[in-house]
PDB file of N, CA and C in Angstrom:
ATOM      1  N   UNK A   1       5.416  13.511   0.840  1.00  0.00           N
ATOM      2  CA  UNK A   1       4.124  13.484   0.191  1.00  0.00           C
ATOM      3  C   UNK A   1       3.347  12.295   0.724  1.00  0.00           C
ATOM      4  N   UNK A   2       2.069  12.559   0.721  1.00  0.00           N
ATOM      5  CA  UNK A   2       1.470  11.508   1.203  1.00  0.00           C
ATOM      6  C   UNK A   2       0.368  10.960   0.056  1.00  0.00           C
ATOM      7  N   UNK A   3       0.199   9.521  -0.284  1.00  0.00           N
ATOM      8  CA  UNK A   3      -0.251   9.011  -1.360  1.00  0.00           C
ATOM      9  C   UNK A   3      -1.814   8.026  -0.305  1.00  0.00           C
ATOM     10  N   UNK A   4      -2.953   8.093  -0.997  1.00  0.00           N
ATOM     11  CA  UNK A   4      -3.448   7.529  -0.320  1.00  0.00           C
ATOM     12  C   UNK A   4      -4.246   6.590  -1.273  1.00  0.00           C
ATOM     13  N   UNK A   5      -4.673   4.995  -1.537  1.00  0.00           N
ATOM     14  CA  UNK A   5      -5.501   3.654  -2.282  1.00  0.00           C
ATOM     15  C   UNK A   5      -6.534   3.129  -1.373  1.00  0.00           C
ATOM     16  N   UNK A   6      -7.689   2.429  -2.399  1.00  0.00           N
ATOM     17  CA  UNK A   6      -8.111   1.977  -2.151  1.00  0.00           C
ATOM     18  C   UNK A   6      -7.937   0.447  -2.473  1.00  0.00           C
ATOM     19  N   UNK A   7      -7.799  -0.109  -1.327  1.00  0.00           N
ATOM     20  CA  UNK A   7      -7.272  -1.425  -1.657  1.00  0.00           C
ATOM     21  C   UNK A   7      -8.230  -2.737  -1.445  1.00  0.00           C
ATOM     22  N   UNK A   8      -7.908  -3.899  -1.469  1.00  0.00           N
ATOM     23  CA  UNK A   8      -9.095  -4.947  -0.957  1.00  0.00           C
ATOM     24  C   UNK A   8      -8.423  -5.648   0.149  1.00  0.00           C
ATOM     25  N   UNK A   9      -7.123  -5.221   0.619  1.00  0.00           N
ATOM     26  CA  UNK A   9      -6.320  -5.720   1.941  1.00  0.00           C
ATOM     27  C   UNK A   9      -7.194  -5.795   3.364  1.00  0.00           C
ATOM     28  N   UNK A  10      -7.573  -7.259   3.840  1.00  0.00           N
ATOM     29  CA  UNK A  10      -8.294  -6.765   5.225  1.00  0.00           C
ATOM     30  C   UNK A  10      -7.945  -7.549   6.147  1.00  0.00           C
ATOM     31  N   UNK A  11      -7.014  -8.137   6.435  1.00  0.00           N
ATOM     32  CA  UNK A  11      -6.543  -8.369   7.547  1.00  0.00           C
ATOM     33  C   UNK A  11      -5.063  -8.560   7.703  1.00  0.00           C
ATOM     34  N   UNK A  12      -4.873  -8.744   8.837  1.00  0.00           N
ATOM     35  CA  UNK A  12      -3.274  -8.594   9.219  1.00  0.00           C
ATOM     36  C   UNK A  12      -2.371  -9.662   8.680  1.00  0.00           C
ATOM     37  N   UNK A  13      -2.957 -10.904   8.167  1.00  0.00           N
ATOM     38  CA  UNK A  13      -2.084 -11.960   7.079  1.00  0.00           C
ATOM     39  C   UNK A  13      -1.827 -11.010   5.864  1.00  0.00           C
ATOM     40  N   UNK A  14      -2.990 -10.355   5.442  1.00  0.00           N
ATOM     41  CA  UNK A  14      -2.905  -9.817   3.866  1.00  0.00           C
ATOM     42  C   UNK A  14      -1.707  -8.498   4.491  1.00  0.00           C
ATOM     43  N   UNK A  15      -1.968  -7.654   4.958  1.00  0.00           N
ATOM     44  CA  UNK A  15      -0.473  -6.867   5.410  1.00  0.00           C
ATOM     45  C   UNK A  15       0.618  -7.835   5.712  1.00  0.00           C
ATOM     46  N   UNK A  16       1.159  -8.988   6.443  1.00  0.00           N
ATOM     47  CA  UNK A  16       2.043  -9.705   6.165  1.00  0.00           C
ATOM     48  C   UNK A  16       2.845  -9.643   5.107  1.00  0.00           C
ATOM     49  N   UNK A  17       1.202  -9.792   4.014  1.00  0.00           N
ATOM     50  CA  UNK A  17       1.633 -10.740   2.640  1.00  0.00           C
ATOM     51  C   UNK A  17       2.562  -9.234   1.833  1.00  0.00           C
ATOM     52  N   UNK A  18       1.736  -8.002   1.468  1.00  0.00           N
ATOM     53  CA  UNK A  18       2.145  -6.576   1.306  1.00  0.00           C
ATOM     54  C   UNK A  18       3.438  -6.069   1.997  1.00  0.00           C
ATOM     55  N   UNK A  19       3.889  -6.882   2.910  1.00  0.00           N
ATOM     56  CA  UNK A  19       4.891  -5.970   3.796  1.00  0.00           C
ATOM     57  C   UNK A  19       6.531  -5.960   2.964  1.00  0.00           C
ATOM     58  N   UNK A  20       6.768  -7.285   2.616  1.00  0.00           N
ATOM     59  CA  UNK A  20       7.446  -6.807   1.740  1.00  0.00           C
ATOM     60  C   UNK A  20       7.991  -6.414   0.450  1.00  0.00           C
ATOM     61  N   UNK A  21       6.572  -6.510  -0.352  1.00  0.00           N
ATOM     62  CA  UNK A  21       6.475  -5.958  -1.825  1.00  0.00           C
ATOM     63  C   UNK A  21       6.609  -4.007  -1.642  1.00  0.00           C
ATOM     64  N   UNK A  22       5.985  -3.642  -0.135  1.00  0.00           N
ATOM     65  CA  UNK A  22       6.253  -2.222   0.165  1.00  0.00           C
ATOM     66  C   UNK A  22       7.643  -2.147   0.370  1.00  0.00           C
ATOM     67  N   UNK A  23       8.251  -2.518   1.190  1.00  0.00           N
ATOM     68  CA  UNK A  23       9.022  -2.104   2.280  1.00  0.00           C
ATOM     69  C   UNK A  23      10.658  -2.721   0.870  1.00  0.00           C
ATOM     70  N   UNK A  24      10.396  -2.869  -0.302  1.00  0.00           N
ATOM     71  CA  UNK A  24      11.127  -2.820  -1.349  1.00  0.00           C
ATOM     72  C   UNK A  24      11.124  -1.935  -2.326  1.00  0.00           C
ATOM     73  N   UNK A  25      10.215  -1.210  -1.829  1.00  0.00           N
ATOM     74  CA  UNK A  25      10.641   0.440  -2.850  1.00  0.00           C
ATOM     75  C   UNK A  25      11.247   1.459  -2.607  1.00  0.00           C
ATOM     76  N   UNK A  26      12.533   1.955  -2.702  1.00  0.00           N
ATOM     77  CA  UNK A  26      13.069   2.991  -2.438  1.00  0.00           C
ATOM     78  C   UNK A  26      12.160   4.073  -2.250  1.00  0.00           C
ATOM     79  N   UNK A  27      12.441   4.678  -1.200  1.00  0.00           N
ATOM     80  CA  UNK A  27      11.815   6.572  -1.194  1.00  0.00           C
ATOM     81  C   UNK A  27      10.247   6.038   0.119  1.00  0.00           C
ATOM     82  N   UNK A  28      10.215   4.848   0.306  1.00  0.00           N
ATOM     83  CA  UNK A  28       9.124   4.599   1.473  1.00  0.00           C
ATOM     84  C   UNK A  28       9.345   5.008   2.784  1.00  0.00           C
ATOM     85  N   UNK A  29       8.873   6.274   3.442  1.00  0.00           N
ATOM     86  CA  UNK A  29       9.555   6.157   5.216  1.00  0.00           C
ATOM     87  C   UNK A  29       8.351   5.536   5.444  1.00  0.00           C
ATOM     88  N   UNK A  30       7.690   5.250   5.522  1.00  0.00           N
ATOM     89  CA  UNK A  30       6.504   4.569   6.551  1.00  0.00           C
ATOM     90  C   UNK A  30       4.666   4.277   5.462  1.00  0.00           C
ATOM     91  N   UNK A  31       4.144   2.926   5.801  1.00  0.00           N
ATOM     92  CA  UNK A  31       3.169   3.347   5.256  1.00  0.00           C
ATOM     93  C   UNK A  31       2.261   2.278   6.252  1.00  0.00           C
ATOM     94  N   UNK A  32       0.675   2.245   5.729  1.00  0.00           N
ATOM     95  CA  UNK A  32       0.129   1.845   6.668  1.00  0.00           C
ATOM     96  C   UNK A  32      -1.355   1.843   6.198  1.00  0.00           C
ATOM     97  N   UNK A  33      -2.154   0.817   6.492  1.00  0.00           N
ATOM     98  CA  UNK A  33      -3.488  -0.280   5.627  1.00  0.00           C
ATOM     99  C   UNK A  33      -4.710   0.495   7.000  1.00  0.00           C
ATOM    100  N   UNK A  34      -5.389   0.983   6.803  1.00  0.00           N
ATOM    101  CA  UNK A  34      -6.621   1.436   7.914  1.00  0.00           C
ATOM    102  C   UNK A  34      -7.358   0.290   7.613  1.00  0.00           C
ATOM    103  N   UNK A  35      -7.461  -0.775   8.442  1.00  0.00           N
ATOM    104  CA  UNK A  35      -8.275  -1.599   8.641  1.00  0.00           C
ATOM    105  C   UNK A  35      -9.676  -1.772   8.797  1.00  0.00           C
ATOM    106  N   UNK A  36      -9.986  -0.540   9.511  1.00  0.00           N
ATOM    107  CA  UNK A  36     -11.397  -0.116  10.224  1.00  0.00           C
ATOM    108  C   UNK A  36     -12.119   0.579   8.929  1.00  0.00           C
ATOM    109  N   UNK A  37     -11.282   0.979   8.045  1.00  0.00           N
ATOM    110  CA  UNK A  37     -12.133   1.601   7.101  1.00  0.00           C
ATOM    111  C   UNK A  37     -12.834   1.088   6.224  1.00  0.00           C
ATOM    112  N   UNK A  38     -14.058   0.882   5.745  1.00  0.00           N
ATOM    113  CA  UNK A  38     -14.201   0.009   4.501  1.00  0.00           C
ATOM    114  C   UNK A  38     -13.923  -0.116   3.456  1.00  0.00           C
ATOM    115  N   UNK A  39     -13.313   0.823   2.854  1.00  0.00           N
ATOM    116  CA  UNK A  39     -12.145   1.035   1.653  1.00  0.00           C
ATOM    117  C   UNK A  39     -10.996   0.489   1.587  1.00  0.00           C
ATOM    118  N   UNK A  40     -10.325  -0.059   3.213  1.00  0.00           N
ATOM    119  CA  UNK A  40      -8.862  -0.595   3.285  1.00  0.00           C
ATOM    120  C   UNK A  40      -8.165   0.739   2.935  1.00  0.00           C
ATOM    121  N   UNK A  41      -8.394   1.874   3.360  1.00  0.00           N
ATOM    122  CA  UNK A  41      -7.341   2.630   3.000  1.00  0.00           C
ATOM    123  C   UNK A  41      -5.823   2.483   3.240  1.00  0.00           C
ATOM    124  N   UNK A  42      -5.213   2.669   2.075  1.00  0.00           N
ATOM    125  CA  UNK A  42      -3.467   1.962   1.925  1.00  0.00           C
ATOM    126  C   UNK A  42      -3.017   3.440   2.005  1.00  0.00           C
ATOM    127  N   UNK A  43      -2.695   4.131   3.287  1.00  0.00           N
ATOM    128  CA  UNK A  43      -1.732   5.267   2.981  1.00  0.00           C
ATOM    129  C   UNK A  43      -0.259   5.489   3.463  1.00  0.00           C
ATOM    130  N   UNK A  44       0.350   5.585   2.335  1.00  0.00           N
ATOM    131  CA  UNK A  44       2.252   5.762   1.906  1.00  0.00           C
ATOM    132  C   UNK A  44       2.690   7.284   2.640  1.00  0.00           C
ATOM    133  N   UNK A  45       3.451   7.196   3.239  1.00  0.00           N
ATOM    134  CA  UNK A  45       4.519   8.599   3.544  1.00  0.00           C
ATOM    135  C   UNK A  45       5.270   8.066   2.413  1.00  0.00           C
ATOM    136  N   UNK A  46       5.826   9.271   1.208  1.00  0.00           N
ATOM    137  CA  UNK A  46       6.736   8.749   0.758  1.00  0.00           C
ATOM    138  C   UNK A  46       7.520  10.006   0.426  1.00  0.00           C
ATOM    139  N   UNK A  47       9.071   9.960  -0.084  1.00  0.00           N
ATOM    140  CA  UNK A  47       9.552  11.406  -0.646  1.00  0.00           C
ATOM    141  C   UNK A  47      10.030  10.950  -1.651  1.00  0.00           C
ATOM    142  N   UNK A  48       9.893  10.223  -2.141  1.00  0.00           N
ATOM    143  CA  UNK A  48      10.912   9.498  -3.494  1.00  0.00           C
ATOM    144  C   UNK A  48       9.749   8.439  -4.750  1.00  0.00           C
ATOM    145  N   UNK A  49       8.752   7.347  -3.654  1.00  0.00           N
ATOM    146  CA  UNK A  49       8.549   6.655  -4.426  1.00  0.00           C
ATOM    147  C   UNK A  49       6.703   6.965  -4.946  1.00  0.00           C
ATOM    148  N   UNK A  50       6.645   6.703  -6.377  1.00  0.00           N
ATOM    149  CA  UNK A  50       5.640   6.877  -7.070  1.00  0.00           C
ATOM    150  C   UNK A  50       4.388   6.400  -7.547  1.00  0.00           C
ATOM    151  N   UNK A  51       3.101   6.818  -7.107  1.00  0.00           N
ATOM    152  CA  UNK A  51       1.793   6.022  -7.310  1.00  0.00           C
ATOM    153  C   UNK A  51       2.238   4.667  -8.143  1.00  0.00           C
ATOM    154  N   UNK A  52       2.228   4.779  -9.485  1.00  0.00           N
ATOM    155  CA  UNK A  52       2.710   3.377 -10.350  1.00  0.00           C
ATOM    156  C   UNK A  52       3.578   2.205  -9.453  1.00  0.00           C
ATOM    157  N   UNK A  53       4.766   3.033  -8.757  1.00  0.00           N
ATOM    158  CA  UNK A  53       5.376   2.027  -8.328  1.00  0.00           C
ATOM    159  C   UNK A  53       4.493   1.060  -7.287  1.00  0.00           C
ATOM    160  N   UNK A  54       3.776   2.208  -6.522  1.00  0.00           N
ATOM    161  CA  UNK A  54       3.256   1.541  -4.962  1.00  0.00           C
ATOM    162  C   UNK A  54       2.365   0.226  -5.393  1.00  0.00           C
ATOM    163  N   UNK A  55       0.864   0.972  -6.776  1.00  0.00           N
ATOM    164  CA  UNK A  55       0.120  -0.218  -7.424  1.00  0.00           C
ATOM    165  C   UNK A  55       1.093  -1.556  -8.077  1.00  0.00           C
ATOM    166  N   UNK A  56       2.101  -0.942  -8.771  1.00  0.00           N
ATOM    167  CA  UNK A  56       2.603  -2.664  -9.384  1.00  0.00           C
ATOM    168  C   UNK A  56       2.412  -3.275  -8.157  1.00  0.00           C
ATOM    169  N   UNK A  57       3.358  -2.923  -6.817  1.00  0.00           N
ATOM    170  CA  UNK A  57       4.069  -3.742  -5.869  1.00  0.00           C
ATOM    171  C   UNK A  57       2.709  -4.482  -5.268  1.00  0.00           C
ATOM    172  N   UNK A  58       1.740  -3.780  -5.145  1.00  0.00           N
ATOM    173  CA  UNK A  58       0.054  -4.340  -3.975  1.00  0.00           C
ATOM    174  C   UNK A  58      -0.097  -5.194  -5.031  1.00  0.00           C
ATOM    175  N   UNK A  59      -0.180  -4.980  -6.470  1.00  0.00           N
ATOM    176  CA  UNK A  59      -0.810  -5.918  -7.463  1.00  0.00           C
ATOM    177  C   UNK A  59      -0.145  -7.551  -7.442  1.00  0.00           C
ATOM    178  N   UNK A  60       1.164  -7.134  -7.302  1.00  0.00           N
ATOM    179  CA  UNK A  60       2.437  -8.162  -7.374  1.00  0.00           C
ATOM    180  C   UNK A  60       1.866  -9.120  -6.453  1.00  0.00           C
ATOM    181  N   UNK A  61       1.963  -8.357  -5.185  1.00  0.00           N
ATOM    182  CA  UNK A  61       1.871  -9.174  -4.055  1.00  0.00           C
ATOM    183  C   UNK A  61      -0.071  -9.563  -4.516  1.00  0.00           C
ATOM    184  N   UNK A  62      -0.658  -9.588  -5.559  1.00  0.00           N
ATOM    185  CA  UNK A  62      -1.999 -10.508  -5.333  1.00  0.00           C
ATOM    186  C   UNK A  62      -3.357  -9.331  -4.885  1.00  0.00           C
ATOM    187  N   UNK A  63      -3.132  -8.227  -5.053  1.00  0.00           N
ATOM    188  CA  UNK A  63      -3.950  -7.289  -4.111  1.00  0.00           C
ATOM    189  C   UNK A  63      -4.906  -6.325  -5.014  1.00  0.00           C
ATOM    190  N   UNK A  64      -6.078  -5.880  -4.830  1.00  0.00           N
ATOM    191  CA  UNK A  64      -6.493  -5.181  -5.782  1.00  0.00           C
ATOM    192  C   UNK A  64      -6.280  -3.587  -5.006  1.00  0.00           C
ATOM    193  N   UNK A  65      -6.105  -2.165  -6.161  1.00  0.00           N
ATOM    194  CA  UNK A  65      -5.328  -1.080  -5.686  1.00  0.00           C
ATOM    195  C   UNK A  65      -5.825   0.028  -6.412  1.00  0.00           C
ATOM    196  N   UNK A  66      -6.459   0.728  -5.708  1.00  0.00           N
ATOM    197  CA  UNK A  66      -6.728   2.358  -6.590  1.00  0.00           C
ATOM    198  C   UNK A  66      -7.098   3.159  -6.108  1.00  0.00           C
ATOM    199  N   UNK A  67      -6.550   4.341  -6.606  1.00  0.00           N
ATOM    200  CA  UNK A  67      -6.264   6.039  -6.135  1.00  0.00           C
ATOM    201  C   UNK A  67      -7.329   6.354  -5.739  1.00  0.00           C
ATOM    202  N   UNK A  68      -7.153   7.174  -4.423  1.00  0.00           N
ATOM    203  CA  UNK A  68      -8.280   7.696  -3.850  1.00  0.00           C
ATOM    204  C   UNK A  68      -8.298   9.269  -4.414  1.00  0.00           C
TER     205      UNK A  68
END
């Protein structure tokens, strides 16, 4: 399934900072911040893990996060 946010992530420190509040949720194969977009689109491949989970983790890490 593919999950897609609007986030306030815009540069490659702030993915740094996100990389491993993501890359700690079970059920993630791959996800990935569109830079170029003006939304910051945050979109998840995932088969396991769940909108709620993805927002705590962006929030955790300091980030603002919502469903497109």
């Amino acid at each position: 399934m593919t999950l897609q946010f609007k986030t306030n992530i815009k540069c490659n420190g702030c993915i740094n900072t996100v990389t491993p509040f993501l890359n700690s949720i079970q059920g993630i194969e791959r996800w990935e911040v569109n830079l170029n977009d003006p939304d910051r689109i945050l979109t998840v491949i995932a088969n396991e893990a769940s909108s709620p989970e993805i927002m705590e983790a962006i929030e955790k890490a300091g980030y603002k996060i919502e469903p497109v």
